[in-house]
Protein backbone atom coordinates (compact mmCIF):
# COMPACT_ATOMS: atom_id res chain seq x y z
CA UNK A 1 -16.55 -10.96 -87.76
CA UNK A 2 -14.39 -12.21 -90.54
CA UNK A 3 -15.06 -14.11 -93.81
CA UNK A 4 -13.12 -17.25 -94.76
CA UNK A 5 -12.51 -17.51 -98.89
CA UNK A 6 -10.05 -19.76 -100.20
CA UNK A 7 -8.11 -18.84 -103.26
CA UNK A 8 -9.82 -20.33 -106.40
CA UNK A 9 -8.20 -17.79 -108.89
CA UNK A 10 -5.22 -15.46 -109.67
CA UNK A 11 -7.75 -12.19 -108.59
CA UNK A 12 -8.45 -14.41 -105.62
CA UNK A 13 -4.19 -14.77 -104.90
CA UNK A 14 -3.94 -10.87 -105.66
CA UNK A 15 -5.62 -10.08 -102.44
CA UNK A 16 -3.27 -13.03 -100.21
CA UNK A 17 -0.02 -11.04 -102.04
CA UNK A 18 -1.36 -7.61 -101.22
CA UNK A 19 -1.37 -8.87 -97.50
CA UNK A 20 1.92 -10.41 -98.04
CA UNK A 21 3.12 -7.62 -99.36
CA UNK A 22 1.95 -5.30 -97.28
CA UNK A 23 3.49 -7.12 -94.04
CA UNK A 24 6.38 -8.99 -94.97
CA UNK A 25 8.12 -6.93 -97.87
CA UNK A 26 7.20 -2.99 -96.63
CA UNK A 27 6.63 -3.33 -93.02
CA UNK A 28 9.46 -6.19 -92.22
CA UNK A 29 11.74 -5.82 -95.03
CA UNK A 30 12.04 -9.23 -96.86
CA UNK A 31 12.49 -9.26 -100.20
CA UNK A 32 11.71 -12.40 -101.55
CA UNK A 33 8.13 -12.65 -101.09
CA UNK A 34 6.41 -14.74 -103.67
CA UNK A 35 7.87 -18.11 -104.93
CA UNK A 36 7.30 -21.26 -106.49
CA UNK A 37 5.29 -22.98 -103.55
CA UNK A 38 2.06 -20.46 -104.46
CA UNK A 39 1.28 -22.39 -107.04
CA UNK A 40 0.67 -25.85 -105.43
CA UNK A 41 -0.19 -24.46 -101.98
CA UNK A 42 -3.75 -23.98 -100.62
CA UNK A 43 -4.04 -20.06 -99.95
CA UNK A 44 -6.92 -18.59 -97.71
CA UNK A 45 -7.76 -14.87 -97.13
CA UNK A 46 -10.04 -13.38 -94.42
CA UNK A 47 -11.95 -10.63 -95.29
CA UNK A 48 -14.09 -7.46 -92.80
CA UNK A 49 -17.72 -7.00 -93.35
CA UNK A 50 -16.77 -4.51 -95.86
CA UNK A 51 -14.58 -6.71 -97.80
CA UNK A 52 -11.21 -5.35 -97.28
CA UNK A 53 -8.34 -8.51 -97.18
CA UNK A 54 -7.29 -8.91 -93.30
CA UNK A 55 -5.23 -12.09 -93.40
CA UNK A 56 -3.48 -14.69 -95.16
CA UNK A 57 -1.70 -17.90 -95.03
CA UNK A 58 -1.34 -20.87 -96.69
CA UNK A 59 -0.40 -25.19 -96.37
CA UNK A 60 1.22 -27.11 -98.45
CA UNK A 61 2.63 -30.83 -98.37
CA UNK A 62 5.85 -31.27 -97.07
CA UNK A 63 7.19 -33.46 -99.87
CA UNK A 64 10.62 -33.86 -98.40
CA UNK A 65 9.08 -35.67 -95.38
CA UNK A 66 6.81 -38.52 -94.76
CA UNK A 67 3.44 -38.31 -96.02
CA UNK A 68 0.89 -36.43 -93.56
CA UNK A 69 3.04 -33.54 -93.33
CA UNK A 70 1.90 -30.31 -94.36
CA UNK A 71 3.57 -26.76 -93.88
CA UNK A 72 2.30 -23.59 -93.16
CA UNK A 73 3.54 -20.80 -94.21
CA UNK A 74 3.32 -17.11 -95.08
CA UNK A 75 0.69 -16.53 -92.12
CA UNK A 76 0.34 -12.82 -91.56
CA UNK A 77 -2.02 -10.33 -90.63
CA UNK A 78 -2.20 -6.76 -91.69
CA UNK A 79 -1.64 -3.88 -89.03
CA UNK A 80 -5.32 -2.38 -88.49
CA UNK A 81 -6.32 -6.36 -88.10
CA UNK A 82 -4.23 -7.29 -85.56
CA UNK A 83 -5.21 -8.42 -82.18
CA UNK A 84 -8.81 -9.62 -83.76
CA UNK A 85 -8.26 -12.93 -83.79
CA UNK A 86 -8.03 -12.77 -87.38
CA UNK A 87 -4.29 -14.75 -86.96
CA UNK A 88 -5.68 -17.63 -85.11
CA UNK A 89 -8.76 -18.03 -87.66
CA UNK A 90 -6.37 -18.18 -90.45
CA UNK A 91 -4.12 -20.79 -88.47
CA UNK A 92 -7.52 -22.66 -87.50
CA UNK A 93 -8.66 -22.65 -91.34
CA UNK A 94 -5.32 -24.24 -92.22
CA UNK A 95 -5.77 -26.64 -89.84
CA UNK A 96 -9.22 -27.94 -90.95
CA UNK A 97 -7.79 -27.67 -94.66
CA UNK A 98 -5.12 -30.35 -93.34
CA UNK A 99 -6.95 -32.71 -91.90
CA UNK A 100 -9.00 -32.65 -94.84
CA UNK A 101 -6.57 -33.38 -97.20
CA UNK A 102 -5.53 -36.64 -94.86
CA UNK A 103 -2.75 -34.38 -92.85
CA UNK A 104 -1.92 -35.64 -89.62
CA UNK A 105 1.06 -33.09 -88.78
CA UNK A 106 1.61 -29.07 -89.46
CA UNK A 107 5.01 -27.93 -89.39
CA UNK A 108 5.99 -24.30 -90.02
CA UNK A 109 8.91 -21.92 -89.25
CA UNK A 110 8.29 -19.78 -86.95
CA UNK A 111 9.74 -15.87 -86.94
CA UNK A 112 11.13 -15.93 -83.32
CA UNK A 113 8.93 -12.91 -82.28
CA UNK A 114 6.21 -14.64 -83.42
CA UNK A 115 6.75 -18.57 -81.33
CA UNK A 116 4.55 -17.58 -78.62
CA UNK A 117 1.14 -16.80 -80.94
CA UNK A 118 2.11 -20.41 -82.40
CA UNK A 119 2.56 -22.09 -78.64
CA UNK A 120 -0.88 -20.67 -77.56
CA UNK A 121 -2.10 -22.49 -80.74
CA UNK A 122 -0.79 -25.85 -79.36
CA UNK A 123 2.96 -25.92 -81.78
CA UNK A 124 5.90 -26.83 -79.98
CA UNK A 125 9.52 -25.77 -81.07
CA UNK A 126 12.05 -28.73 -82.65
CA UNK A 127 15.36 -28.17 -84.28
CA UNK A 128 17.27 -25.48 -83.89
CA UNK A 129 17.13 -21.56 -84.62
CA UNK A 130 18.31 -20.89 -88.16
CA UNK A 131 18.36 -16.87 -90.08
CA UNK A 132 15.85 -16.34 -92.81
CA UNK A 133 16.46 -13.25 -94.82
CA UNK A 134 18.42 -12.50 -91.73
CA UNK A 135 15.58 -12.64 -89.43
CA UNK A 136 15.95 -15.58 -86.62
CA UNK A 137 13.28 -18.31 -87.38
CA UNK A 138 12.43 -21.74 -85.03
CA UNK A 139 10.82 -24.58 -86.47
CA UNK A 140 7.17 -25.56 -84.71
CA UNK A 141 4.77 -28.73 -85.27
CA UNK A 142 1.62 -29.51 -84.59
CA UNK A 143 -0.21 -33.15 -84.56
CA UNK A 144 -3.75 -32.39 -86.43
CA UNK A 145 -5.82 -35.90 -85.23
């Protein structure tokens, strides 16, 4: 099974970047990883038995948009974890974290290959496709009541 921590500390974000890191920058090529959002966003990892960092995302408010909105973003899971279910805790954790913080919506953009693990998790597509770092992306909400 997996264990839930959210990220308290810098040594707490180092494991969420070495995810990150791992999957976005050497396995799917983007280059701009981290940014300015990490440091206001709400970061969890999940963690094997042993302690080795699975999975990572993280929410934020949507400040550009009415209140209640919250984005999710940077949701990834490493190689040897996927197919666990380790993607749908972290997207379940976010969730909870929302609707604790008074969020009544989750919006995130979705990497195209990736729209159908979000529809299975009850997000539906709005707007239309747009390139990130050259990689086709879909926008996807969620009402958390």
């Amino acid at each position: 099974m997996f264990r839930e921590k959210w990220v308290q500390s810098q040594q707490d974000f180092q494991d969420a970047a070495l995810i990150r890191d791992e999957v976005f920058v050497k396995e799917q090529g983007f280059e701009n990883e981290l940014d300015d959002i990490d440091a206001v966003a709400h970061h969890v990892v999940f963690y094997d038995e042993a302690g080795t960092p699975l999975a990572t995302g993280r929410a934020f408010p949507a400040q550009e948009q009415e209140d209640g909105i919250y984005k999710i973003g940077r949701v990834c899971v490493r190689r040897c974890a996927r197919g666990t279910g380790a993607g749908r805790a972290v997207m379940e954790a976010l969730e909870r974290k929302i609707k604790s913080l008074g969020g009544c919506e989750a919006q995130l953009g979705a990497q195209i290959r990736a729209k159908e693990f979000y529809k299975h998790l009850g997000y539906q597509e709005f707007g239309e496709p747009f390139l990130d770092e050259g990689c086709p992306h879909i926008m996807m909400k969620k009402s958390i009541v």
